[in-house]
C-alpha atoms as a PDB file:
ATOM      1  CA  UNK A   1      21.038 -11.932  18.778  1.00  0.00           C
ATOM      2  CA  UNK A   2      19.202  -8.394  17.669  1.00  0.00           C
ATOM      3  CA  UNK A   3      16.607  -7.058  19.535  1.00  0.00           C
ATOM      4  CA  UNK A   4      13.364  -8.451  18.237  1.00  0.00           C
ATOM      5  CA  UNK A   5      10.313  -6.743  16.069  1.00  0.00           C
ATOM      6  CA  UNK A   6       7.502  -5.532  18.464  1.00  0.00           C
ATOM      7  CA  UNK A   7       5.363  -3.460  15.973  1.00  0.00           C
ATOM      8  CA  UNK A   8       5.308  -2.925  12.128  1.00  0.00           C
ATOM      9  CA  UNK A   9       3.721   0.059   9.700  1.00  0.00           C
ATOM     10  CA  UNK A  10       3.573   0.418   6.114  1.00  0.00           C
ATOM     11  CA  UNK A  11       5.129   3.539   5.331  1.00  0.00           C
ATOM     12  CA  UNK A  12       5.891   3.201   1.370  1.00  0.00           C
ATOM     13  CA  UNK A  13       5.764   0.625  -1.253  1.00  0.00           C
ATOM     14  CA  UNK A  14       7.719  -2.016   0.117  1.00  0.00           C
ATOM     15  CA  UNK A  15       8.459  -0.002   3.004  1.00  0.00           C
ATOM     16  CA  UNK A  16       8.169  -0.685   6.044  1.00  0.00           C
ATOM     17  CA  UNK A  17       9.065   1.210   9.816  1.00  0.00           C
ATOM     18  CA  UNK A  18       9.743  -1.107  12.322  1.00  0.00           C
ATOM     19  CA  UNK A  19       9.654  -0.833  16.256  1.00  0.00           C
ATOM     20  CA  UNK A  20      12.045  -2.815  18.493  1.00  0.00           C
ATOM     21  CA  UNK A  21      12.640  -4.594  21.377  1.00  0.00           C
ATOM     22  CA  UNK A  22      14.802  -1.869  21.884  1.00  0.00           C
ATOM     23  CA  UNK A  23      12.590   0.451  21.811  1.00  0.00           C
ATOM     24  CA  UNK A  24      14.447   1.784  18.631  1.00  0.00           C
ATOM     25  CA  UNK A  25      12.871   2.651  15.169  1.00  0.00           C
ATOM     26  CA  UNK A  26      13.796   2.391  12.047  1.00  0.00           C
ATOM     27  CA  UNK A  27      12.393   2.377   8.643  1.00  0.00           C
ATOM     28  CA  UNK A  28      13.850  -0.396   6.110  1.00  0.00           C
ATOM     29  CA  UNK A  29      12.500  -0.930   2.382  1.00  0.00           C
ATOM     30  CA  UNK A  30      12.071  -4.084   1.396  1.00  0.00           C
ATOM     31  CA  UNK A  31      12.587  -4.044  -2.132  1.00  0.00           C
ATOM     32  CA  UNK A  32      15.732  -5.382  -2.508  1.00  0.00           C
ATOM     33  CA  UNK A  33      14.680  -8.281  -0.712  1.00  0.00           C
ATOM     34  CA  UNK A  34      11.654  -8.865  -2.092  1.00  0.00           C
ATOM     35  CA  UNK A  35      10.943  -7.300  -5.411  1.00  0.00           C
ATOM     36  CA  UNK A  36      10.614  -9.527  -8.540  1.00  0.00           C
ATOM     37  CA  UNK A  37      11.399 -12.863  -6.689  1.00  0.00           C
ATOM     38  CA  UNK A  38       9.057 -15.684  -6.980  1.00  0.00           C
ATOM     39  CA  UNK A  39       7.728 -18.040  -4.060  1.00  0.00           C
ATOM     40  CA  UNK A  40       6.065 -17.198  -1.173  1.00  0.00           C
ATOM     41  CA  UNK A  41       7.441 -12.933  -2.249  1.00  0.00           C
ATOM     42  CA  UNK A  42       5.163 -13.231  -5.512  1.00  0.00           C
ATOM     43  CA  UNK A  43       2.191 -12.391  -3.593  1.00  0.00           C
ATOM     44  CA  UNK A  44       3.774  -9.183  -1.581  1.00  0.00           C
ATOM     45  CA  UNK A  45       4.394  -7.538  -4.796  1.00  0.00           C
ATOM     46  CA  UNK A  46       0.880  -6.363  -4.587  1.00  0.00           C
ATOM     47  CA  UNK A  47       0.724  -3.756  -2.506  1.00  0.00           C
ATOM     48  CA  UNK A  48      -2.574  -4.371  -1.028  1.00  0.00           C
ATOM     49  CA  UNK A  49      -1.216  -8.050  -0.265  1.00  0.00           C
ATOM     50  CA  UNK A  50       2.319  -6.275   1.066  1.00  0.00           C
ATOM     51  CA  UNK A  51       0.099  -4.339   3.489  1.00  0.00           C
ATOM     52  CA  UNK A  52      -1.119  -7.193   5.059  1.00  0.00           C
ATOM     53  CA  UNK A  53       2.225  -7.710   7.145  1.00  0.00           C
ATOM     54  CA  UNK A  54       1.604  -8.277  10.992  1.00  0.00           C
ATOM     55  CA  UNK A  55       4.136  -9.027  13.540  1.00  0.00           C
ATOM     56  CA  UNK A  56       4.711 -12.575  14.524  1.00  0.00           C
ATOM     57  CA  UNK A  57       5.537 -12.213  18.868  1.00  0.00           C
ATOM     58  CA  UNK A  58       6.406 -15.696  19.286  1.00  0.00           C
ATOM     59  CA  UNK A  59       9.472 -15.342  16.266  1.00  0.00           C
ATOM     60  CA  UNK A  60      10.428 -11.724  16.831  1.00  0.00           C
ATOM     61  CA  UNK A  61       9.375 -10.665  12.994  1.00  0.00           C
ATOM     62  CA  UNK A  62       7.413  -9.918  10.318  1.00  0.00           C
ATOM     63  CA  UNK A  63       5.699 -12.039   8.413  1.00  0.00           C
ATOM     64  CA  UNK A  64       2.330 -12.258   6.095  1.00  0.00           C
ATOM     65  CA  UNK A  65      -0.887 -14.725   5.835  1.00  0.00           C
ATOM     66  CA  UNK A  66       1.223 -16.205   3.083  1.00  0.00           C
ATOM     67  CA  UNK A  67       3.641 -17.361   5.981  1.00  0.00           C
ATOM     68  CA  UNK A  68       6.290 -15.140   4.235  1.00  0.00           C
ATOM     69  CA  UNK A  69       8.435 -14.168   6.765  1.00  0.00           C
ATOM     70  CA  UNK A  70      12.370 -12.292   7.266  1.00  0.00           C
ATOM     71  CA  UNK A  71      14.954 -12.558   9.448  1.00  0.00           C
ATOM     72  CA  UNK A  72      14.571 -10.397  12.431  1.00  0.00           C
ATOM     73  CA  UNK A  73      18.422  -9.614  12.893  1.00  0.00           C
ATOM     74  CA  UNK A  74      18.618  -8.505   9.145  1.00  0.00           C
ATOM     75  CA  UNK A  75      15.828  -6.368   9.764  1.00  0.00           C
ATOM     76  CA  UNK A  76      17.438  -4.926  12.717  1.00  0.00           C
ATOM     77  CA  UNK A  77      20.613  -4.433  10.588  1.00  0.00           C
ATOM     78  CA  UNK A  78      19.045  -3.051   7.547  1.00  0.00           C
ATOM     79  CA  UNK A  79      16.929  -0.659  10.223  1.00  0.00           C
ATOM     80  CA  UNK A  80      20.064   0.684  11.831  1.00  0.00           C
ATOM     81  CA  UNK A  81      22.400   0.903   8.826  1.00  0.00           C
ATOM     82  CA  UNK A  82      24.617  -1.517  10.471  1.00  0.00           C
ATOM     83  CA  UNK A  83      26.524  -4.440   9.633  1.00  0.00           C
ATOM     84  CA  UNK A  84      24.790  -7.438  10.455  1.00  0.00           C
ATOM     85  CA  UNK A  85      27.271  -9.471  13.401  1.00  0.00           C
ATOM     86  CA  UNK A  86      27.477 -13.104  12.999  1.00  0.00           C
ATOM     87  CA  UNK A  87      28.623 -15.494  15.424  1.00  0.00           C
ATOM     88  CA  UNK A  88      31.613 -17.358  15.527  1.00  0.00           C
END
């Protein structure tokens, strides 16, 4: 398990610079993710809407009022330009 999201900041469209458990920072955009798919992402395509992400303590991650949320160890990943590990 990756360290966990402590704080979030919108830093572009669909960008986003995330703080760490770690204490490390990194700055991840989100478009791939969430650009152009439908759901619970329809709503962050507005940037005003996107801007409403908050951290969620109890889960480690982002998320928005929506209850859109990502994984915190892809995050942490996509943050570090690592490969994400998975367990055997």
């Amino acid at each position: 398990m990756e360290p966990r999201i402590t704080a979030v900041r919108v830093v572009g469209p669909m960008q986003v610079e995330l703080t760490f458990t770690d204490a490390s920072v990194g700055t991840v955009d989100l478009a791939p993710w969430i650009g152009g798919r439908g759901g619970v992402f329809t709503p962050l395509q507005d940037p005003s809407y996107f801007a409403l992400v908050s951290v969620d303590s109890d889960a480690g991650t982002i998320v928005w009022p929506n209850g859109a949320d990502l994984d915190p160890d892809m995050l942490y990943a996509a943050a570090h330009n690592v490969p994400l590990r998975r367990s055997a």
